[in-house]
Protein backbone atom coordinates (compact mmCIF):
# COMPACT_ATOMS: atom_id res chain seq x y z
CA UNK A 1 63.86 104.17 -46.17
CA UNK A 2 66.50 106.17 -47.50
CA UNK A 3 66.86 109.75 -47.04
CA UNK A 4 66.17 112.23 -50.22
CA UNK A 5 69.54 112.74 -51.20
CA UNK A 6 70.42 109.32 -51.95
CA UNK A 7 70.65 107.81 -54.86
CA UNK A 8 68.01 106.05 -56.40
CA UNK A 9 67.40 102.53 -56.51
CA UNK A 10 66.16 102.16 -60.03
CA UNK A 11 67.87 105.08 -62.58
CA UNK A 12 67.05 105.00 -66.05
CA UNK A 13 68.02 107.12 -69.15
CA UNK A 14 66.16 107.71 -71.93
CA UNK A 15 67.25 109.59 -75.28
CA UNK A 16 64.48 110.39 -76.85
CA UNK A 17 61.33 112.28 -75.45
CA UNK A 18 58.17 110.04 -75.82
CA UNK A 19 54.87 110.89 -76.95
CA UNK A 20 52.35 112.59 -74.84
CA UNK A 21 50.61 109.24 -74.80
CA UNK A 22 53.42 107.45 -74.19
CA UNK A 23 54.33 109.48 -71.24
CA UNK A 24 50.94 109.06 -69.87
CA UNK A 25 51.06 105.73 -69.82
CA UNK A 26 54.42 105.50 -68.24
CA UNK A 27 53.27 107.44 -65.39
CA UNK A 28 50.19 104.63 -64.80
CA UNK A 29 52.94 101.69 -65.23
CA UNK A 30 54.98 103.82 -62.44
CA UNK A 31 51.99 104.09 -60.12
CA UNK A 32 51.33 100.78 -59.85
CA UNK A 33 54.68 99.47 -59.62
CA UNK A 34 54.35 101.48 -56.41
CA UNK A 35 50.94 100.16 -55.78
CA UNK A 36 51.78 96.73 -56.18
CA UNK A 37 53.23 94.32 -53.34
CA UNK A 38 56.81 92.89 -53.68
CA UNK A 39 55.84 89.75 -56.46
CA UNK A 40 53.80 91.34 -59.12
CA UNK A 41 55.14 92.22 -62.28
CA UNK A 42 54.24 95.57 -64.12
CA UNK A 43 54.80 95.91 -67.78
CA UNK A 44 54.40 99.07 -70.08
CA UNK A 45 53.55 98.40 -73.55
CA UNK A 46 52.75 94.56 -73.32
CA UNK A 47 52.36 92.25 -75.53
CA UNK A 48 49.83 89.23 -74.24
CA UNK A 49 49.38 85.99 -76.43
CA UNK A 50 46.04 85.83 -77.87
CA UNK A 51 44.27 82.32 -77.31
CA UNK A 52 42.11 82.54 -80.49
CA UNK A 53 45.12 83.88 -82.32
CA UNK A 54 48.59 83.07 -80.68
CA UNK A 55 50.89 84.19 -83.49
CA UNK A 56 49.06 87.47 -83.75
CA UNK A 57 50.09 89.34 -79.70
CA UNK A 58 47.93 91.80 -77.97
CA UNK A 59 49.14 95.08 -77.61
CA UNK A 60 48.34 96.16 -73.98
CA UNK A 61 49.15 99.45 -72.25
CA UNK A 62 50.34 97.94 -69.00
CA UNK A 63 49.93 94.91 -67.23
CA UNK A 64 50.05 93.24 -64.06
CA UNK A 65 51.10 89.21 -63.46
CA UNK A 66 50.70 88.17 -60.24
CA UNK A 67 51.19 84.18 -60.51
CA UNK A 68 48.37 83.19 -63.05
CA UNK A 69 46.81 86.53 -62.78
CA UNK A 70 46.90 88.76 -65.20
CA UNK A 71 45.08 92.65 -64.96
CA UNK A 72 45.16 94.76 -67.75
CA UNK A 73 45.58 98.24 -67.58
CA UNK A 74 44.72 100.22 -70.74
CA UNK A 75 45.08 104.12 -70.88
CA UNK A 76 43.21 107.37 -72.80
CA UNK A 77 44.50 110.50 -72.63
CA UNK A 78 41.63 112.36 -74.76
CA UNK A 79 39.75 115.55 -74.58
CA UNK A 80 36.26 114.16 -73.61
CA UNK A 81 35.22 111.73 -71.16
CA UNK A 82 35.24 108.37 -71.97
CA UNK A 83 32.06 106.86 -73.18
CA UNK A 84 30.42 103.20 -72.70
CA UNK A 85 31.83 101.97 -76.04
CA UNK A 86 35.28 101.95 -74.81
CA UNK A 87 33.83 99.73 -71.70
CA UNK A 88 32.52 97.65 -73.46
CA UNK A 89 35.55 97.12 -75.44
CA UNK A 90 37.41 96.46 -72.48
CA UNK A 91 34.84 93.98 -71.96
CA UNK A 92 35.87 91.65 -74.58
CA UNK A 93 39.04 92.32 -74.23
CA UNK A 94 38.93 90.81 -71.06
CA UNK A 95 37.47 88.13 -71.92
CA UNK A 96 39.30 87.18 -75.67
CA UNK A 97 42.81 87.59 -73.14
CA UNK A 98 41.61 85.33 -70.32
CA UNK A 99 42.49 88.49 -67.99
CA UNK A 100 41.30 88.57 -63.92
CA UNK A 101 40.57 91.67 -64.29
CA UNK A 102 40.60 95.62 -66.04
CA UNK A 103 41.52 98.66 -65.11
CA UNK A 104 40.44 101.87 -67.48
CA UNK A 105 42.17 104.51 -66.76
CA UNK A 106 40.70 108.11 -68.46
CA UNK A 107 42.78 111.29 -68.25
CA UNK A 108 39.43 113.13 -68.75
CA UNK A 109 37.37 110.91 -66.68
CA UNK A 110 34.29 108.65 -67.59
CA UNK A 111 30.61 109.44 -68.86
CA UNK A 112 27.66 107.98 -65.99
CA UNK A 113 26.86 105.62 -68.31
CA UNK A 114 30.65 104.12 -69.00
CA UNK A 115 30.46 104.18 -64.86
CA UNK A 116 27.47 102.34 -64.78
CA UNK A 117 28.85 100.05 -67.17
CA UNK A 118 31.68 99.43 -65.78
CA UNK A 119 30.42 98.71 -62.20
CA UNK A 120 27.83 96.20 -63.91
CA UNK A 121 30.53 94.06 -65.45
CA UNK A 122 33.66 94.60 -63.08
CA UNK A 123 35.71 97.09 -65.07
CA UNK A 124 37.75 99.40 -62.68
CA UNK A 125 38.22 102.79 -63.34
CA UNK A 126 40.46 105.41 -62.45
CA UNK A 127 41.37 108.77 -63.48
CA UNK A 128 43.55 111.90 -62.22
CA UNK A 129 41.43 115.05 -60.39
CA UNK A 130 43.51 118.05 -60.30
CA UNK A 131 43.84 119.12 -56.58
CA UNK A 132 42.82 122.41 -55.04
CA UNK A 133 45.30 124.60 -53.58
CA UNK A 134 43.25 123.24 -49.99
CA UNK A 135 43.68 119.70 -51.06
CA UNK A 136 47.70 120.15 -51.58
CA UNK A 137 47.94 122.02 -48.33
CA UNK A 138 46.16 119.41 -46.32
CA UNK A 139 48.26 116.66 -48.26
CA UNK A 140 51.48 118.02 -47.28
CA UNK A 141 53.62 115.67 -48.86
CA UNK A 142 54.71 117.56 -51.81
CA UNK A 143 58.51 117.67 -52.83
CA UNK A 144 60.56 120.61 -54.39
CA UNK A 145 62.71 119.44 -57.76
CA UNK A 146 65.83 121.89 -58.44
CA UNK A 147 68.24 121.44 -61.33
CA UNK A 148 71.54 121.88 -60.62
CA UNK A 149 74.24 122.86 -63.55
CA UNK A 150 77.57 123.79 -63.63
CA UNK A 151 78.31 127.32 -65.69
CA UNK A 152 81.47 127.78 -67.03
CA UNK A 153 83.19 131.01 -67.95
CA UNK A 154 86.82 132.58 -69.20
CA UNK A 155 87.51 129.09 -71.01
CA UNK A 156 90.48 128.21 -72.95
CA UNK A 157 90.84 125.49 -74.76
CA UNK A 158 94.80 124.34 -76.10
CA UNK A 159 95.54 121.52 -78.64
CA UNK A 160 98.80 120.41 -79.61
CA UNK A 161 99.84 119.52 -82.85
CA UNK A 162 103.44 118.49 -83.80
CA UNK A 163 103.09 120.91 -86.75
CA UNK A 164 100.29 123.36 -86.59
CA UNK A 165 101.30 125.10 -89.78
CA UNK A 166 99.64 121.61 -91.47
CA UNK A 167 96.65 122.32 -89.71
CA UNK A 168 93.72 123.02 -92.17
CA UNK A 169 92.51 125.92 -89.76
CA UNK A 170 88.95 126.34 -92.03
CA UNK A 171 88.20 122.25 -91.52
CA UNK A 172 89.22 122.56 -87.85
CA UNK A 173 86.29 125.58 -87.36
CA UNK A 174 84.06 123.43 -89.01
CA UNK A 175 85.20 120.06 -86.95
CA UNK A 176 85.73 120.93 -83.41
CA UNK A 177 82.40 122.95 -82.20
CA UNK A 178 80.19 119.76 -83.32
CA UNK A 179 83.68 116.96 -82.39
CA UNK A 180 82.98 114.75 -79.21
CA UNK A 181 86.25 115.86 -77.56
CA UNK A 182 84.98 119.15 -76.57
CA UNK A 183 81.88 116.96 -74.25
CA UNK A 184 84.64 114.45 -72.93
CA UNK A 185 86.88 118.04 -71.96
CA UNK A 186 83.55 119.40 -70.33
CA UNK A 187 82.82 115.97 -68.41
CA UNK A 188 86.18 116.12 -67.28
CA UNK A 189 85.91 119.39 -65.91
CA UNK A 190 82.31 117.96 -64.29
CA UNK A 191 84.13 115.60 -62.57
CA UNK A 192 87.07 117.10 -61.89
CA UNK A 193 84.74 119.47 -59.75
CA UNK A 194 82.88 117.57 -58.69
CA UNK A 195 85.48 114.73 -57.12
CA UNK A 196 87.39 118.03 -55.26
CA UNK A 197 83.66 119.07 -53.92
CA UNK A 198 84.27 122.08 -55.10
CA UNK A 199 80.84 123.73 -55.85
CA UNK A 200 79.09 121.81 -52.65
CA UNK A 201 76.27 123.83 -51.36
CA UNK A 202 79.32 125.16 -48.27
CA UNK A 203 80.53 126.86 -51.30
CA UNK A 204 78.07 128.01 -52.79
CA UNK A 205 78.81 131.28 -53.76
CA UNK A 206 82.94 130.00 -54.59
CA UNK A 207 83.94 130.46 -58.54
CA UNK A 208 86.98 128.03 -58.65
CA UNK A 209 89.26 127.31 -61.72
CA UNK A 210 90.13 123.70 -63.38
CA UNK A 211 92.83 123.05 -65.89
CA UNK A 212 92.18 119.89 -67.25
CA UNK A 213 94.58 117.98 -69.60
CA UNK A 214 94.54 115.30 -71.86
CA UNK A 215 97.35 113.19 -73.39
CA UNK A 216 95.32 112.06 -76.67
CA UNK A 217 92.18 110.86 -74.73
CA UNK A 218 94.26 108.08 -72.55
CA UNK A 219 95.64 106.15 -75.47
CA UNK A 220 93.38 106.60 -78.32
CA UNK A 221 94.46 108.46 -80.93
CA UNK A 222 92.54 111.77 -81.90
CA UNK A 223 92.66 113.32 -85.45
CA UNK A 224 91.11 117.29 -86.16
CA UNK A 225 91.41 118.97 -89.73
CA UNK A 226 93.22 116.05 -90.76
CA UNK A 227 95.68 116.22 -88.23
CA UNK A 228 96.61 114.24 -85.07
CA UNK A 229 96.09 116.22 -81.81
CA UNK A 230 98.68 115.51 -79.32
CA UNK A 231 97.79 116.99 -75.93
CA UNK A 232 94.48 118.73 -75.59
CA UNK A 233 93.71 121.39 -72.39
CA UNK A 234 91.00 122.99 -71.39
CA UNK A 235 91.20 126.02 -68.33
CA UNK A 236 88.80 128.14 -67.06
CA UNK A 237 86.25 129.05 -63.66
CA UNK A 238 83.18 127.74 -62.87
CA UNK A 239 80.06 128.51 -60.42
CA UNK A 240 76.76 126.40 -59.38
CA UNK A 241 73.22 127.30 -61.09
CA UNK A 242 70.34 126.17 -59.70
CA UNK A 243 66.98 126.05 -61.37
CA UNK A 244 63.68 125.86 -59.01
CA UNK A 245 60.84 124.31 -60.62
CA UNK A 246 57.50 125.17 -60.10
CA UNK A 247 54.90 122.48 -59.44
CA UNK A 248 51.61 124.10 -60.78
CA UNK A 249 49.49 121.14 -61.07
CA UNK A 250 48.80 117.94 -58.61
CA UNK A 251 46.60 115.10 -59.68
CA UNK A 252 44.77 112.36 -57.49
CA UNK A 253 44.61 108.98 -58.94
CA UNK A 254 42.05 106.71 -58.21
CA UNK A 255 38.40 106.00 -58.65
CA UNK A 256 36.15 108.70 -60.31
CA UNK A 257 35.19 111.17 -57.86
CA UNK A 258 36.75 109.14 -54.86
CA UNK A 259 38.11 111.52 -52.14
CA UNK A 260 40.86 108.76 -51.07
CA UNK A 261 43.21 108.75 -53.58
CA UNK A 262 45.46 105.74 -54.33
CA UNK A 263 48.49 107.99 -55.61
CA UNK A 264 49.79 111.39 -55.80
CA UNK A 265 51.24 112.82 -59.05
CA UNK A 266 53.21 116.33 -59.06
CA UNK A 267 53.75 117.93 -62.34
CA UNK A 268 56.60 120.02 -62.58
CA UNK A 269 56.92 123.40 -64.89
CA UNK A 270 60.00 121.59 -67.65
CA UNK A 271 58.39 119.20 -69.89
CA UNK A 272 56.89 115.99 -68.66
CA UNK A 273 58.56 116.11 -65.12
CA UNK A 274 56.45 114.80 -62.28
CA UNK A 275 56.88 112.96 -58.92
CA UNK A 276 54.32 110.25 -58.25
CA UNK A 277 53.77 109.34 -54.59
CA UNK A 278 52.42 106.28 -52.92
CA UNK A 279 52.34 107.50 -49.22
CA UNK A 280 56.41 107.48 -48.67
CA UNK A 281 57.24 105.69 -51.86
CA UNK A 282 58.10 107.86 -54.74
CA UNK A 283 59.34 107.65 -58.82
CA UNK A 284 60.39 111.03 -60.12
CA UNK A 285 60.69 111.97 -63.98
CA UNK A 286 62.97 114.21 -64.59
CA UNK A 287 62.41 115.54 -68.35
CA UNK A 288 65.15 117.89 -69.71
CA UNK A 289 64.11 118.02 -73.42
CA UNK A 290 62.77 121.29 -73.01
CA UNK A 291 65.36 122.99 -70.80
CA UNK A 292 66.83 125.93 -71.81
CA UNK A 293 69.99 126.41 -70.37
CA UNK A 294 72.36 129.47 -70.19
CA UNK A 295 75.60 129.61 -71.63
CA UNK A 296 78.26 127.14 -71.29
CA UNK A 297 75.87 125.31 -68.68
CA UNK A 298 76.16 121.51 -67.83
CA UNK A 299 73.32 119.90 -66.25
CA UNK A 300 74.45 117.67 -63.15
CA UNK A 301 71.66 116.65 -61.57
CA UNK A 302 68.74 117.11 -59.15
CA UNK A 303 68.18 118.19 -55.65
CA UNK A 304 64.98 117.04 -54.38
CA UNK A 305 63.52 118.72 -51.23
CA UNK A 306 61.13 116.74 -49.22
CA UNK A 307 60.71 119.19 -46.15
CA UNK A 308 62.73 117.30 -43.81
CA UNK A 309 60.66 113.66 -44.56
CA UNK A 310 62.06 110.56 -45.33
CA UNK A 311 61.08 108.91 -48.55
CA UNK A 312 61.97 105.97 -50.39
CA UNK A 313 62.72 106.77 -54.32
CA UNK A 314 61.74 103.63 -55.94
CA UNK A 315 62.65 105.33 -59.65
CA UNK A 316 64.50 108.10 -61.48
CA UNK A 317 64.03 108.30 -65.24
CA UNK A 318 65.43 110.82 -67.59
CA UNK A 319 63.78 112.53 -70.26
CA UNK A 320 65.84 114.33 -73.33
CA UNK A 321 69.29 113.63 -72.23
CA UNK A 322 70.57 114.72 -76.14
CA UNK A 323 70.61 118.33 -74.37
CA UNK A 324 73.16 116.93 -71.84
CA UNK A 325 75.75 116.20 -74.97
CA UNK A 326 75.83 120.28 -75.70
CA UNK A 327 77.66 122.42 -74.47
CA UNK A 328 77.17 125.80 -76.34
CA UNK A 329 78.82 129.02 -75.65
CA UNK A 330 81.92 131.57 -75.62
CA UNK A 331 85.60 129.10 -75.93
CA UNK A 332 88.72 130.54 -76.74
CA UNK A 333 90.30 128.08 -78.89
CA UNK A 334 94.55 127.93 -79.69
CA UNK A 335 96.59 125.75 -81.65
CA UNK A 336 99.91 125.17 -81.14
CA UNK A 337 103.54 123.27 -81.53
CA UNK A 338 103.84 120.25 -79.01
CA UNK A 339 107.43 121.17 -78.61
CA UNK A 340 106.06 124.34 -76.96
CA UNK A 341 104.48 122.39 -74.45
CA UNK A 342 105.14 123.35 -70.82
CA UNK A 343 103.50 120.73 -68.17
CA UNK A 344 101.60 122.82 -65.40
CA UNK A 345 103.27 121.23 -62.39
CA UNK A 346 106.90 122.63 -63.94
């Protein structure tokens, strides 16, 4: 097991925030990847030949192949419970797939008679019950999720031009705020930071300054307002922010109104994050399309806080990383002659 802090084994970035279905799904595939042994492979949004119709796949929520085996695991996140007509779908579905087995899984749980059904003709079912505050407490596995940005203030940024009076200053105010150079300044300053641990949590309340400078991005030449920039700097102070997020929801999954659940899932107050928990086992979703950050603020990263326990993070997926390509706030911007260029370390 690997202590909270470390990094996780499986990362993955996504640009775009899903669908609320989509999401919902997800979050079943990520259960049972915990819930399976090592040897079973767990697909979201599957496609399964048809025997009756090969060239025409099967769209399946998830699935799970274990050898020969193959379970399908098909989702509904609706407002009502889920009625005997769905089951019975399932049913043939089953069957026309040559599946072992299904698993029907309800966000709003299942009617008596879709549970009767199902226990009649071996269809598994599972849903999520929303925890009391007793429940949680007894549990005592639950883990905090902070968001960690840097803030920036005072910043200057300096480009060089070998003739600034060709500049085309309207076309530059229009270019630069939206131009990639001002994120690849900012990331340099993140890393910059970051590398000379200078905002560790020992420093906490430290505001130290960067200068960061760039000879035409390494190599590559870079044109503004028609013009080619030379030497680009950007200066200023920074300081730590840290968002808490509150966790006002936890959801059991397993079967309907079973007191043993098979998985925990924590839903965090930004968006679709959550932390789903198999005992010590754990895949967080971190979704930042909904963040609103304050001025000149880069997000970083995560602290998790497990209350001294050691857990294993299986997964770490990113939601609605577009917001981590702004950076939006006061700059004071200068142009000037390259022949007016002092280095800092003269």
């Amino acid at each position: 097991m690997t202590k909270s802090a470390a990094k996780p084994r499986h990362p993955i970035t996504r640009h775009r925030g899903p669908k609320t279905s989509d999401l919902f799904e997800q979050r079943i595939h990520w259960i049972h990847e915990l819930l399976e042994n090592s040897g079973a492979q767990v697909t979201w949004n599957d496609h399964v030949i048809d025997p009756d119709n090969p060239k025409q796949p099967r769209q399946i929520d998830v699935t799970i192949r274990r050898g020969q085996h193959l379970t399908l695991v098909e989702c509904r996140i609706h407002k009502g419970p889920q009625n005997v007509k769905w089951i019975e779908e399932l049913i043939g579905r089953r069957q026309s797939l040559a599946a072992r087995s299904v698993i029907a899984v309800s966000a709003s749980g299942f009617t008596k008679g879709a549970q009767r059904k199902a226990a009649a003709h071996g269809i598994a079912l599972r849903d999520l019950r929303k925890l009391t505050d007793e429940e949680i407490v007894a549990w005592g596995q639950s883990i905090g999720i902070t968001v960690i940005c840097y803030q920036y203030y005072d910043v200057e940024v300096t480009l060089w031009f070998d003739d600034p009076t060709r500049v085309d200053i309207e076309e530059f105010r229009r270019e630069f705020p939206q131009h990639p150079i001002k994120l690849t300044l900012f990331n340099r300053a993140n890393q910059f930071l970051t590398d000379k641990q200078m905002l560790t949590e020992e420093q906490a309340d430290a505001h130290p300054t960067f200068a960061i400078t760039l000879a035409e991005v390494e190599g590559h030449e870079l044109w503004l307002a028609g013009d080619r920039v030379r030497l680009l700097e950007l200066k200023g102070s920074a300081r730590v922010v840290r968002l808490a997020l509150n966790c006002p929801r936890v959801e059991a999954y397993g079967p309907p109104a079973d007191v043993a659940a098979e998985a925990v899932v924590e839903h965090f107050s930004l968006g679709e994050t959550s932390i789903v928990h198999d005992r010590d086992r754990v895949a967080v979703l971190l979704d930042i399309s909904t963040i609103e950050l304050p001025p000149l603020c880069q997000f970083v990263g995560l602290k998790t806080d497990t209350g001294g326990r050691l857990v294993d993070f299986e997964r770490l997926e990113f939601v609605g990383v577009d917001k981590l390509q702004v950076v939006r706030g006061p700059i004071n911007v200068s142009i000037r002659a390259l022949a007016d260029y002092v280095p800092r370390h003269a």
